[in-house]
N, C-alpha and C. Protein backbone atom coordinates (compact mmCIF):
# COMPACT_ATOMS: atom_id res chain seq x y z
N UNK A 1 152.33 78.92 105.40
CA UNK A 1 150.88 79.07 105.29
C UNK A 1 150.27 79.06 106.68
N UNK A 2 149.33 79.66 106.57
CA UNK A 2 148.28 80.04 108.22
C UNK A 2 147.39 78.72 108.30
N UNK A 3 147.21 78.78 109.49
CA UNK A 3 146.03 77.68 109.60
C UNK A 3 144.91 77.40 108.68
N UNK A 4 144.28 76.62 108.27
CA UNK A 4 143.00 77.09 107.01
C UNK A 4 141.41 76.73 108.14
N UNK A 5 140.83 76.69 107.28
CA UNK A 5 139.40 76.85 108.34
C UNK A 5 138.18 76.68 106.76
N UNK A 6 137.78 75.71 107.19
CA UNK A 6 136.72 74.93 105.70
C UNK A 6 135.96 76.11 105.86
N UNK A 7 135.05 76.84 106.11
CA UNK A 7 134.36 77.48 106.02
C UNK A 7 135.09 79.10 105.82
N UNK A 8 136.34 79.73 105.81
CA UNK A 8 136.96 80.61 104.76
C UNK A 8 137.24 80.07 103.71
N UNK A 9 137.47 78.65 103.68
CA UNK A 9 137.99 77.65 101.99
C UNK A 9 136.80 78.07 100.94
N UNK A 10 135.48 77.73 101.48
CA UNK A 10 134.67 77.73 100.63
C UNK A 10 133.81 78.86 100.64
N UNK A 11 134.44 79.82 101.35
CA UNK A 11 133.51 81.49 101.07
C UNK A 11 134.69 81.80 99.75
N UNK A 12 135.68 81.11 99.61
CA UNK A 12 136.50 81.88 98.45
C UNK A 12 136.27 81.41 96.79
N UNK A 13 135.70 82.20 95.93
CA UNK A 13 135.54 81.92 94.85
C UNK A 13 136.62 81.71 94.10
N UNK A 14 136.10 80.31 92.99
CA UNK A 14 137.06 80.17 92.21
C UNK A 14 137.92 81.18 91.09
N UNK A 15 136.78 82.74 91.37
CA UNK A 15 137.36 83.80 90.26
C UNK A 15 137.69 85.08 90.97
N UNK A 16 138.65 84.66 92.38
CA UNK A 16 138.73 85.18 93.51
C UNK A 16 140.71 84.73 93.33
N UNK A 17 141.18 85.59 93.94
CA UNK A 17 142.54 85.84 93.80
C UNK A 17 142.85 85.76 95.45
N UNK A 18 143.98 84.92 96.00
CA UNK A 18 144.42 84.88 97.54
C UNK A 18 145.58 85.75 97.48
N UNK A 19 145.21 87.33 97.84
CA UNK A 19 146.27 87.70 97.76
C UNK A 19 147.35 88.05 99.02
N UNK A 20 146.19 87.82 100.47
CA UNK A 20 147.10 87.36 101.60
C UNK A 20 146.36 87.61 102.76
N UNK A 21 146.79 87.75 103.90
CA UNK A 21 146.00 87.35 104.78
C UNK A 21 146.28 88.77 106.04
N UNK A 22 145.43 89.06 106.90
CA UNK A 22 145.98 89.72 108.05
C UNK A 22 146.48 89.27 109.22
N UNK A 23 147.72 89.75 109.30
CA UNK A 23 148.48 88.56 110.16
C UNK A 23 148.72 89.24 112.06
N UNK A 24 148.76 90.46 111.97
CA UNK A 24 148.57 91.16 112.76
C UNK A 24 148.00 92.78 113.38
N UNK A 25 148.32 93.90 114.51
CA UNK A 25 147.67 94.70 114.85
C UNK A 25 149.11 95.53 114.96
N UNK A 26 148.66 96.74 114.25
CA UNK A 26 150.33 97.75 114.32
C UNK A 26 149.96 98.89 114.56
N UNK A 27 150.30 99.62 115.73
CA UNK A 27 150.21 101.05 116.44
C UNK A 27 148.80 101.39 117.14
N UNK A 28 148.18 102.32 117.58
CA UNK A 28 146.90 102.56 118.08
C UNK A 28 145.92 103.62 117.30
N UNK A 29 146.56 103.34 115.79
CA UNK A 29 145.61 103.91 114.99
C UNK A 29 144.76 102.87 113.84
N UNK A 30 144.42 101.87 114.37
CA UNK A 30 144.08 100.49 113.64
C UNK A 30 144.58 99.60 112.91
N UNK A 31 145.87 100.43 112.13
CA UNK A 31 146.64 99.73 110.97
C UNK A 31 147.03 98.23 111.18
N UNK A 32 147.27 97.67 110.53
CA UNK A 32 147.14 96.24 110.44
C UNK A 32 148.69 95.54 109.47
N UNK A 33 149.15 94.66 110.22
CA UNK A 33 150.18 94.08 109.43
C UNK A 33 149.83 92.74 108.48
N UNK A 34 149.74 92.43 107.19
CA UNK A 34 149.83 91.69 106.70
C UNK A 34 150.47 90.68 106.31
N UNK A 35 150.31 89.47 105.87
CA UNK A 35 151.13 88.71 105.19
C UNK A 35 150.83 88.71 104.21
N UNK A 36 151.61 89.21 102.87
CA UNK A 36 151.28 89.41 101.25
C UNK A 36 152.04 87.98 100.58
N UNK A 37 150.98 87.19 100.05
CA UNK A 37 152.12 86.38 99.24
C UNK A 37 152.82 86.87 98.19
N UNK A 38 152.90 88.26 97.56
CA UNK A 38 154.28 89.01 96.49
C UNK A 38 154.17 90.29 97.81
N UNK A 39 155.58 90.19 98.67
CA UNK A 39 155.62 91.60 99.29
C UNK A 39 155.73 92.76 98.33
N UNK A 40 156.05 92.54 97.40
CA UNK A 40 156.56 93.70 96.81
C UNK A 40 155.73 94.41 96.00
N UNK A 41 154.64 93.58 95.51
CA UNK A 41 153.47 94.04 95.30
C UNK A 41 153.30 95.45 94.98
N UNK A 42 153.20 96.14 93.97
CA UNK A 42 152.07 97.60 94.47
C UNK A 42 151.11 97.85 94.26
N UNK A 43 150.16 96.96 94.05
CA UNK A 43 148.73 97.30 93.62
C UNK A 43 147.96 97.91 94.95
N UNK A 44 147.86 97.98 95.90
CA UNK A 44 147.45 98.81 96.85
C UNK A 44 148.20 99.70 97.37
N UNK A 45 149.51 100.18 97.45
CA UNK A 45 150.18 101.81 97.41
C UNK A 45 149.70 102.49 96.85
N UNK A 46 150.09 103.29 96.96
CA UNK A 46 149.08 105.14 96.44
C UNK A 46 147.46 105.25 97.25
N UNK A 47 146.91 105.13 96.37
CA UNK A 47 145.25 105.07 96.13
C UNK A 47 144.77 103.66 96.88
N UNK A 48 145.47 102.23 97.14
CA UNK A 48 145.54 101.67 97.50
C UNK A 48 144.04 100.90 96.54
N UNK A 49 143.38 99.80 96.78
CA UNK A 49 142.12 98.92 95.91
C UNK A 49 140.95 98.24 96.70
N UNK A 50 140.16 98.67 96.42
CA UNK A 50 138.76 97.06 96.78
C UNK A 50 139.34 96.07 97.03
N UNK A 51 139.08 95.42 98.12
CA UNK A 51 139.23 93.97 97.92
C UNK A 51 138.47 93.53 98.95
N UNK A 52 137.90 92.19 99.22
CA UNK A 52 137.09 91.35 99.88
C UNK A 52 137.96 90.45 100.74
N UNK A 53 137.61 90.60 102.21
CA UNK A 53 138.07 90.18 103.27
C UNK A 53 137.48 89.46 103.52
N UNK A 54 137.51 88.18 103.82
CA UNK A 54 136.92 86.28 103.82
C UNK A 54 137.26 86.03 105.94
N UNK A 55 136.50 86.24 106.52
CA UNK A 55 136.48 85.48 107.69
C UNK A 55 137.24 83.95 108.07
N UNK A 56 137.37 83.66 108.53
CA UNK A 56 137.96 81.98 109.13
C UNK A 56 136.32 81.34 109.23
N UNK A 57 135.30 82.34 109.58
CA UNK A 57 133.93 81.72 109.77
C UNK A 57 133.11 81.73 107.99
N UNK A 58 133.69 82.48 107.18
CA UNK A 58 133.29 82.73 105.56
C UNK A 58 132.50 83.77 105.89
N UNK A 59 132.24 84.76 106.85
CA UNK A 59 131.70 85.66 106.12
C UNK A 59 132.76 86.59 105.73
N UNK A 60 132.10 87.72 104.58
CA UNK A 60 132.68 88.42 103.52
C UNK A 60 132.18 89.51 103.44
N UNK A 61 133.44 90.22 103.48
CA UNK A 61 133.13 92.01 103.36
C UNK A 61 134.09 92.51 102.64
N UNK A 62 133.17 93.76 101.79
CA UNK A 62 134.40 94.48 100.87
C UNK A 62 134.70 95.66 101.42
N UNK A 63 136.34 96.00 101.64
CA UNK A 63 136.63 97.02 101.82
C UNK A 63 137.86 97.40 101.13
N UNK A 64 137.91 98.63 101.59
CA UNK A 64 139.36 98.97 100.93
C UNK A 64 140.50 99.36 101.56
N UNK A 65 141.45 98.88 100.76
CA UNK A 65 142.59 98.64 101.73
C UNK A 65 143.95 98.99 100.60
N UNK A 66 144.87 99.73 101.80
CA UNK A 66 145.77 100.51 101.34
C UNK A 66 146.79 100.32 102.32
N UNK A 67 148.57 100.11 101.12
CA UNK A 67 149.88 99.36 102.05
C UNK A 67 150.61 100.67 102.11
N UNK A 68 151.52 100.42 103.11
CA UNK A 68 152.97 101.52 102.97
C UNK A 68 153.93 99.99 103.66
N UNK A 69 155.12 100.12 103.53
CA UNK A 69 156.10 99.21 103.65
C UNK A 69 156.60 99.63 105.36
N UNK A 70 156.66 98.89 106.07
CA UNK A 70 157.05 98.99 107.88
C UNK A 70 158.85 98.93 107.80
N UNK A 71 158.95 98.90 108.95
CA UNK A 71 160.96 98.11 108.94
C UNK A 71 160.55 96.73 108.40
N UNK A 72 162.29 96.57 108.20
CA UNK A 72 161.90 95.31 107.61
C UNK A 72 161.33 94.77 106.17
N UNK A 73 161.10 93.74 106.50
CA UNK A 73 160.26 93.68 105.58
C UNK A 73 158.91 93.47 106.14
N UNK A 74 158.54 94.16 106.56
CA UNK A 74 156.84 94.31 106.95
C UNK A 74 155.84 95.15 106.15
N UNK A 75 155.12 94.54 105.90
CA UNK A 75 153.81 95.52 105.58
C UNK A 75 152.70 95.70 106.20
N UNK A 76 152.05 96.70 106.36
CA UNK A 76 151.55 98.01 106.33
C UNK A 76 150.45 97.96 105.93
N UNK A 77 149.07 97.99 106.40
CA UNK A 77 147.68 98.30 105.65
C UNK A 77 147.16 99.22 106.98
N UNK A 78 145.94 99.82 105.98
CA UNK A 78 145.03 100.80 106.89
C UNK A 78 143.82 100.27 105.70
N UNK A 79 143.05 99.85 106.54
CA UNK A 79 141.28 99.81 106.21
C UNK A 79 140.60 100.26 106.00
N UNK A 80 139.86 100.83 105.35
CA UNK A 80 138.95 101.83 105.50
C UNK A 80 138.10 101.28 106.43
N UNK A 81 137.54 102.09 107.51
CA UNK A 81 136.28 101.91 108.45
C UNK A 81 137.10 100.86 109.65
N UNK A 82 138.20 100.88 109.94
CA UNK A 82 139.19 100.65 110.62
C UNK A 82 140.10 101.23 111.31
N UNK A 83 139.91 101.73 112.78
CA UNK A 83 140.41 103.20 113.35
C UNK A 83 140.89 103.12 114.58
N UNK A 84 140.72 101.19 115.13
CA UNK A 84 141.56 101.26 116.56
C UNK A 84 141.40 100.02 116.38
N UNK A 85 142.97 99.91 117.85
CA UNK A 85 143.25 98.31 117.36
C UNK A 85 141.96 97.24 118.09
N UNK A 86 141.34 97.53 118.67
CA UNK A 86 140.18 96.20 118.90
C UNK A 86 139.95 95.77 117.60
N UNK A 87 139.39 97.17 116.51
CA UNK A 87 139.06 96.96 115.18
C UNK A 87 139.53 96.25 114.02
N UNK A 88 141.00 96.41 114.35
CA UNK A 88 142.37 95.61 113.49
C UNK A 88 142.09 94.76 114.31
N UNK A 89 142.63 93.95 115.56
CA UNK A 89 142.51 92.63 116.18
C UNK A 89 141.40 91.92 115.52
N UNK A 90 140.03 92.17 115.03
CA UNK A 90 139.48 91.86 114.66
C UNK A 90 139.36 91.29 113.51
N UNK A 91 140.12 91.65 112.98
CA UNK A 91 140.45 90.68 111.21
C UNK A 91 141.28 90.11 111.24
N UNK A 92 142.36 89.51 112.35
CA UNK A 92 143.25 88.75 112.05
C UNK A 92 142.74 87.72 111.47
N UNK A 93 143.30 86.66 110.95
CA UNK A 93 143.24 85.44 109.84
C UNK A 93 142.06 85.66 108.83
N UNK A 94 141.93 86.89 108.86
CA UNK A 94 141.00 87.47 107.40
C UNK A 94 141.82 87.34 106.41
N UNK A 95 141.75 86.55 105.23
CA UNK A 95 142.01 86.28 103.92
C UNK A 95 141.66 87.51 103.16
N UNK A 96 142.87 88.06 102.61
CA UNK A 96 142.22 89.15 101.41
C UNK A 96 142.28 88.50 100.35
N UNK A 97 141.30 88.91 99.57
CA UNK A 97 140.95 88.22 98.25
C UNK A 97 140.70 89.41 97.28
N UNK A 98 141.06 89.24 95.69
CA UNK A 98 140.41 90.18 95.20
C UNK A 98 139.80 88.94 93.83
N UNK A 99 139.25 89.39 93.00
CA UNK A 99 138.95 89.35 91.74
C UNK A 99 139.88 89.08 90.39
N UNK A 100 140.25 88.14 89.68
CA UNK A 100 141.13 87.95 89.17
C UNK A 100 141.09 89.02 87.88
N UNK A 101 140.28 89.06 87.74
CA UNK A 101 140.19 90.43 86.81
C UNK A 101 140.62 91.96 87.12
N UNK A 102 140.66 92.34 88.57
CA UNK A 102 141.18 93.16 89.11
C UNK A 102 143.28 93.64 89.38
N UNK A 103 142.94 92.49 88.70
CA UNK A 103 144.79 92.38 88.86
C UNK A 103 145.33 93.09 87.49
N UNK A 104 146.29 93.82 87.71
CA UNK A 104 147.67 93.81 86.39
C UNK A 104 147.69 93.06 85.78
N UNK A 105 147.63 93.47 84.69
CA UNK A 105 147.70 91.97 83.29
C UNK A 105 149.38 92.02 83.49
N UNK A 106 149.70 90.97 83.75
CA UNK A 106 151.12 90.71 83.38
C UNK A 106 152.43 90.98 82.27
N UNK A 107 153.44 91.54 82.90
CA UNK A 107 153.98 91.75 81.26
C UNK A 107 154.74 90.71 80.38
N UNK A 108 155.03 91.20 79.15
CA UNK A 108 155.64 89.69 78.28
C UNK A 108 156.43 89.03 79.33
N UNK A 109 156.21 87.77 78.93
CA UNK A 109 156.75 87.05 80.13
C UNK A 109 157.04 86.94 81.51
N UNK A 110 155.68 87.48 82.15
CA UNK A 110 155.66 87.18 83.30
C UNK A 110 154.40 86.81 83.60
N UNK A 111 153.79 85.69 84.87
CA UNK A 111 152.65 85.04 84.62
C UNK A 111 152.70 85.24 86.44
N UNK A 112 151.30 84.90 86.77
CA UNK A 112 150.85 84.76 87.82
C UNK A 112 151.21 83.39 88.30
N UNK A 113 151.50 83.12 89.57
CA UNK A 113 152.02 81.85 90.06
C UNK A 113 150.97 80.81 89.94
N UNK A 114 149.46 81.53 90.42
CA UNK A 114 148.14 80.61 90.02
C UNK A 114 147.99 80.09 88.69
N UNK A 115 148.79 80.46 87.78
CA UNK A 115 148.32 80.09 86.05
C UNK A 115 149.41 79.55 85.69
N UNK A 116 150.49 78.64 86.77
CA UNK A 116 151.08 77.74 86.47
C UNK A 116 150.21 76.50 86.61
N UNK A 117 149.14 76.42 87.64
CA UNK A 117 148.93 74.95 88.42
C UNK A 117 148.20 74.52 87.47
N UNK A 118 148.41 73.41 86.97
CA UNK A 118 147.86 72.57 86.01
C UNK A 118 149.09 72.61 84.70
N UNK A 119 150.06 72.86 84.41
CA UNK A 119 150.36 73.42 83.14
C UNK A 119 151.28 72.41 82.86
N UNK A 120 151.57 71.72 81.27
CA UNK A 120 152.08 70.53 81.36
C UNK A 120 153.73 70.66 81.43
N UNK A 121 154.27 70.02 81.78
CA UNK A 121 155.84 69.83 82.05
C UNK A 121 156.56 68.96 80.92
N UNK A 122 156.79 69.51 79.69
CA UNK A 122 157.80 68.58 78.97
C UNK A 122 159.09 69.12 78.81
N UNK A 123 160.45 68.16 78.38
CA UNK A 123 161.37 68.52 78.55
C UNK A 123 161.56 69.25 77.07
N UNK A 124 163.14 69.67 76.63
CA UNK A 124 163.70 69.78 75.39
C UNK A 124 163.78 68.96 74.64
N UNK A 125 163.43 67.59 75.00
CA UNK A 125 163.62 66.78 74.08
C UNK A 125 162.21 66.12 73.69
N UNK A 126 161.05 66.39 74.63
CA UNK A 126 159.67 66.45 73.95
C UNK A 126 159.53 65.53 75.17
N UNK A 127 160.12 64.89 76.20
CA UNK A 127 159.61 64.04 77.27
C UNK A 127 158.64 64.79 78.34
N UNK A 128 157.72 63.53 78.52
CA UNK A 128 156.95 64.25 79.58
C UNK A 128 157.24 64.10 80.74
N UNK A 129 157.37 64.96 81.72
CA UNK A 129 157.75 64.76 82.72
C UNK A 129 156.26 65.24 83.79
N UNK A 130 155.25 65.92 83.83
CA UNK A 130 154.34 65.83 84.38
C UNK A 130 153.45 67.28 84.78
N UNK A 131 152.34 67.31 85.54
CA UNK A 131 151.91 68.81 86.07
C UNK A 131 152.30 69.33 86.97
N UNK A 132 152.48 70.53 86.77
CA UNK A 132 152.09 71.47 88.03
C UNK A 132 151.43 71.15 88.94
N UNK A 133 151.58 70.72 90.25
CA UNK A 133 149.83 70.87 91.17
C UNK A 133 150.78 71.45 92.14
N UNK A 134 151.91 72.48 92.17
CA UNK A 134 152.31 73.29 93.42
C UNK A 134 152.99 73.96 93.36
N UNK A 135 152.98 75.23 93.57
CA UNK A 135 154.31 76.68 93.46
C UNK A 135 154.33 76.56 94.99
N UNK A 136 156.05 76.24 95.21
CA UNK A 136 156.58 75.98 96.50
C UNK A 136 157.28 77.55 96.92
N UNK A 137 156.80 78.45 97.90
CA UNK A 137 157.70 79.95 97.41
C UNK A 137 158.28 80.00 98.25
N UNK A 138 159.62 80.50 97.98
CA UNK A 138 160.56 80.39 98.49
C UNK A 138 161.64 81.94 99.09
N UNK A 139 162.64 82.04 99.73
CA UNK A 139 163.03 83.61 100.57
C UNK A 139 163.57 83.66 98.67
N UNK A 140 164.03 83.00 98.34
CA UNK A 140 164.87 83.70 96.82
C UNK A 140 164.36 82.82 95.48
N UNK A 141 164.69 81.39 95.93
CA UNK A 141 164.23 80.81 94.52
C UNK A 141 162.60 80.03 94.79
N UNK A 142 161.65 80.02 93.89
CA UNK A 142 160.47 79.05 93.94
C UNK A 142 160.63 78.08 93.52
N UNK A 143 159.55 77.23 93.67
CA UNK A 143 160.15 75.90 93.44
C UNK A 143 158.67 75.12 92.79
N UNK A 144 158.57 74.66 92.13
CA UNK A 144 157.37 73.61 91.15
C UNK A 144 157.30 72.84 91.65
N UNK A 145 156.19 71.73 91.76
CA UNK A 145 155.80 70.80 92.31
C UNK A 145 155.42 69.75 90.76
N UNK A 146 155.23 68.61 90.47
CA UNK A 146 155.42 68.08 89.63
C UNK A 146 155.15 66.95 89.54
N UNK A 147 153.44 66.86 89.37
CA UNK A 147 153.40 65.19 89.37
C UNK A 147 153.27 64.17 88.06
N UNK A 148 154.10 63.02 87.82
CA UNK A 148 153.77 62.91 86.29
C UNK A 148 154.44 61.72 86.63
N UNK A 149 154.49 60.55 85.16
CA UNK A 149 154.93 59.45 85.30
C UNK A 149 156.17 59.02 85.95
N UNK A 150 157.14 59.56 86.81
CA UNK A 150 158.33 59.36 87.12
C UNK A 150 157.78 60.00 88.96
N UNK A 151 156.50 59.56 88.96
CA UNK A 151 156.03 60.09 90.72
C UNK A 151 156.68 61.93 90.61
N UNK A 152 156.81 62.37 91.81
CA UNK A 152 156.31 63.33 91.91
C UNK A 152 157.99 64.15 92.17
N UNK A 153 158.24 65.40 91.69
CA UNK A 153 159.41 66.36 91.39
C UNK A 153 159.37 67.26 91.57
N UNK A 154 160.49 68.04 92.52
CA UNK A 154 160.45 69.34 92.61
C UNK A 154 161.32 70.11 91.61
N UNK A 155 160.88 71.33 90.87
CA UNK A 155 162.09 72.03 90.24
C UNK A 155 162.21 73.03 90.51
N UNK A 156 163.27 73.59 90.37
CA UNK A 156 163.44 75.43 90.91
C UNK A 156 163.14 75.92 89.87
N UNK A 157 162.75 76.76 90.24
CA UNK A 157 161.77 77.70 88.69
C UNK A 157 163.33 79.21 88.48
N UNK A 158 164.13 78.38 88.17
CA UNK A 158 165.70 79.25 87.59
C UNK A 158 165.96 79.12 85.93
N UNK A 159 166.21 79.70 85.36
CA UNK A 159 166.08 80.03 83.82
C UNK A 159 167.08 78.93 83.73
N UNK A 160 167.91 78.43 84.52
CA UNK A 160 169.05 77.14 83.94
C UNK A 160 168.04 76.04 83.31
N UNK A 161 166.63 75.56 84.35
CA UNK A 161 165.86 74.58 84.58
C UNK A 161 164.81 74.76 83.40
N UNK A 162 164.24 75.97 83.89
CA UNK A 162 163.25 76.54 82.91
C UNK A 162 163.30 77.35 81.98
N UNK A 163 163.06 76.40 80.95
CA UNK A 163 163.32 77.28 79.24
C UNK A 163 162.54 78.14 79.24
N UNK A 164 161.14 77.64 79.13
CA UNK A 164 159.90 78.38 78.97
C UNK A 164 158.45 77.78 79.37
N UNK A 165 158.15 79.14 79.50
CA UNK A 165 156.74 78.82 79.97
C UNK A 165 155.85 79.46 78.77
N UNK A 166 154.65 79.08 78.38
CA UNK A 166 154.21 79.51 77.25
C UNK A 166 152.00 79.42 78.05
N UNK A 167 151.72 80.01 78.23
CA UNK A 167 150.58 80.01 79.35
C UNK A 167 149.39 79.47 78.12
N UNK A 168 149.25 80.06 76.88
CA UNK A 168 148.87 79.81 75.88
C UNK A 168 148.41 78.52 75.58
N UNK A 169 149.53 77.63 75.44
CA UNK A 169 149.38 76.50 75.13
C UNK A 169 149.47 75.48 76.27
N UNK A 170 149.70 76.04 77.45
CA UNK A 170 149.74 75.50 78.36
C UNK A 170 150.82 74.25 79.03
N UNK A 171 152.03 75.12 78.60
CA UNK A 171 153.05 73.81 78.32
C UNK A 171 154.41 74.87 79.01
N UNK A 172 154.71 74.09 79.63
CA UNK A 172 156.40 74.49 80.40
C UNK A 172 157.39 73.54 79.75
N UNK A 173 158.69 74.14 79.18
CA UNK A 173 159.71 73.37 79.00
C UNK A 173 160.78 73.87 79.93
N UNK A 174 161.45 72.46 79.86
CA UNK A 174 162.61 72.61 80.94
C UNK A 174 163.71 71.67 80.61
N UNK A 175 164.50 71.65 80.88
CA UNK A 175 165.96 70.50 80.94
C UNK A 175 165.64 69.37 80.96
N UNK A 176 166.21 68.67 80.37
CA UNK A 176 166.17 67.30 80.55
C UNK A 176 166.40 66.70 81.78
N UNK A 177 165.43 65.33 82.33
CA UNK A 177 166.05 65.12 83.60
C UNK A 177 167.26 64.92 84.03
N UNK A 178 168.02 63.84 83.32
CA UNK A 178 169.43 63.78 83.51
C UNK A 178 170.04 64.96 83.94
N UNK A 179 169.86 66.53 82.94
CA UNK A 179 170.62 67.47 83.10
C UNK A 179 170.60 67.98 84.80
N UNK A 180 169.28 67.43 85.21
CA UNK A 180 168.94 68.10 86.93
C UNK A 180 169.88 67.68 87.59
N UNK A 181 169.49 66.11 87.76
CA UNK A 181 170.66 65.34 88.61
C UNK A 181 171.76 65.64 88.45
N UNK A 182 172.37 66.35 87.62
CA UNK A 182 174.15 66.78 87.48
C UNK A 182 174.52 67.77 88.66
């Protein structure tokens, strides 16, 4: 995570999506390198989308912004109204944000990492083991954060661990503790 700055914290609405930040300045035609928290993302390829760029100071502007994939694993944006690099230098630690309504509805069984936090943690055998208050992400596996009567737990979010997630009812099952420690 990037530095934070209270005054981008609270230009960001709670019905506002963090979908990543500008992390740097690429070539001398403005383009801009990002940090995406899902690289793989394609909702801005092609046609690329709206989205609202949040200052470190909170002010907020909508523009639109469109990826292609760099070496690496780098990505790739061009701005609209963004055409040299003073212009890109200029948004570094700009937060892109969009609209949670603006997103892909998810398919069967797959959920946004934000619509885990809060969600209750019981095991297979009906024990509680506690909430969500953290998606830890990781180069391959993620990892849950987990606070509940037994203090606080990390789990890898791997189908061994996690039975199910059910967003509905708001309830994650998973293994029994014993089974972790093995």
């Amino acid at each position: 995570m990037g530095k934070t700055f209270p005054k981008q914290e609270d230009a960001i609405r709670p019905d506002e999506v963090r979908i990543g930040r500008v992390s740097g300045v690429f070539g001398i035609s403005g383009e801009l390198r990002l940090f995406l928290h899902n690289r793989e993302s394609q909702i801005f390829s092609k046609n690329g989308m709206d989205v609202i760029l949040v200052s470190p100071e909170g002010e907020r502007e909508s523009r639109h912004l469109a990826t292609r994939q760099g070496s690496n694993r780098r990505v790739l944006a061009k701005i609209a109204g963004v055409s040299t690099p003073e212009g890109a230098r200029a948004l570094m630690g700009w937060e892109i944000v969009v609209e949670a309504s603006a997103l892909p509805k998810p398919a069967t069984d797959e959920y946004y990492l934000r619509d885990l936090i809060g969600l209750l943690v019981k095991t297979q055998d009906g024990d509680v083991v506690g909430t969500i208050t953290e998606v830890m992400e990781g180069e391959r596996i993620d990892c849950w954060v987990v606070k509940g009567p037994q203090g606080e737990l990390i789990f890898p979010a791997v189908k061994e661990v996690v039975i199910s997630v059910d967003l509905n009812e708001g309830v994650v099952i998973s293994t029994p503790l014993k089974d972790l420690s093995a």
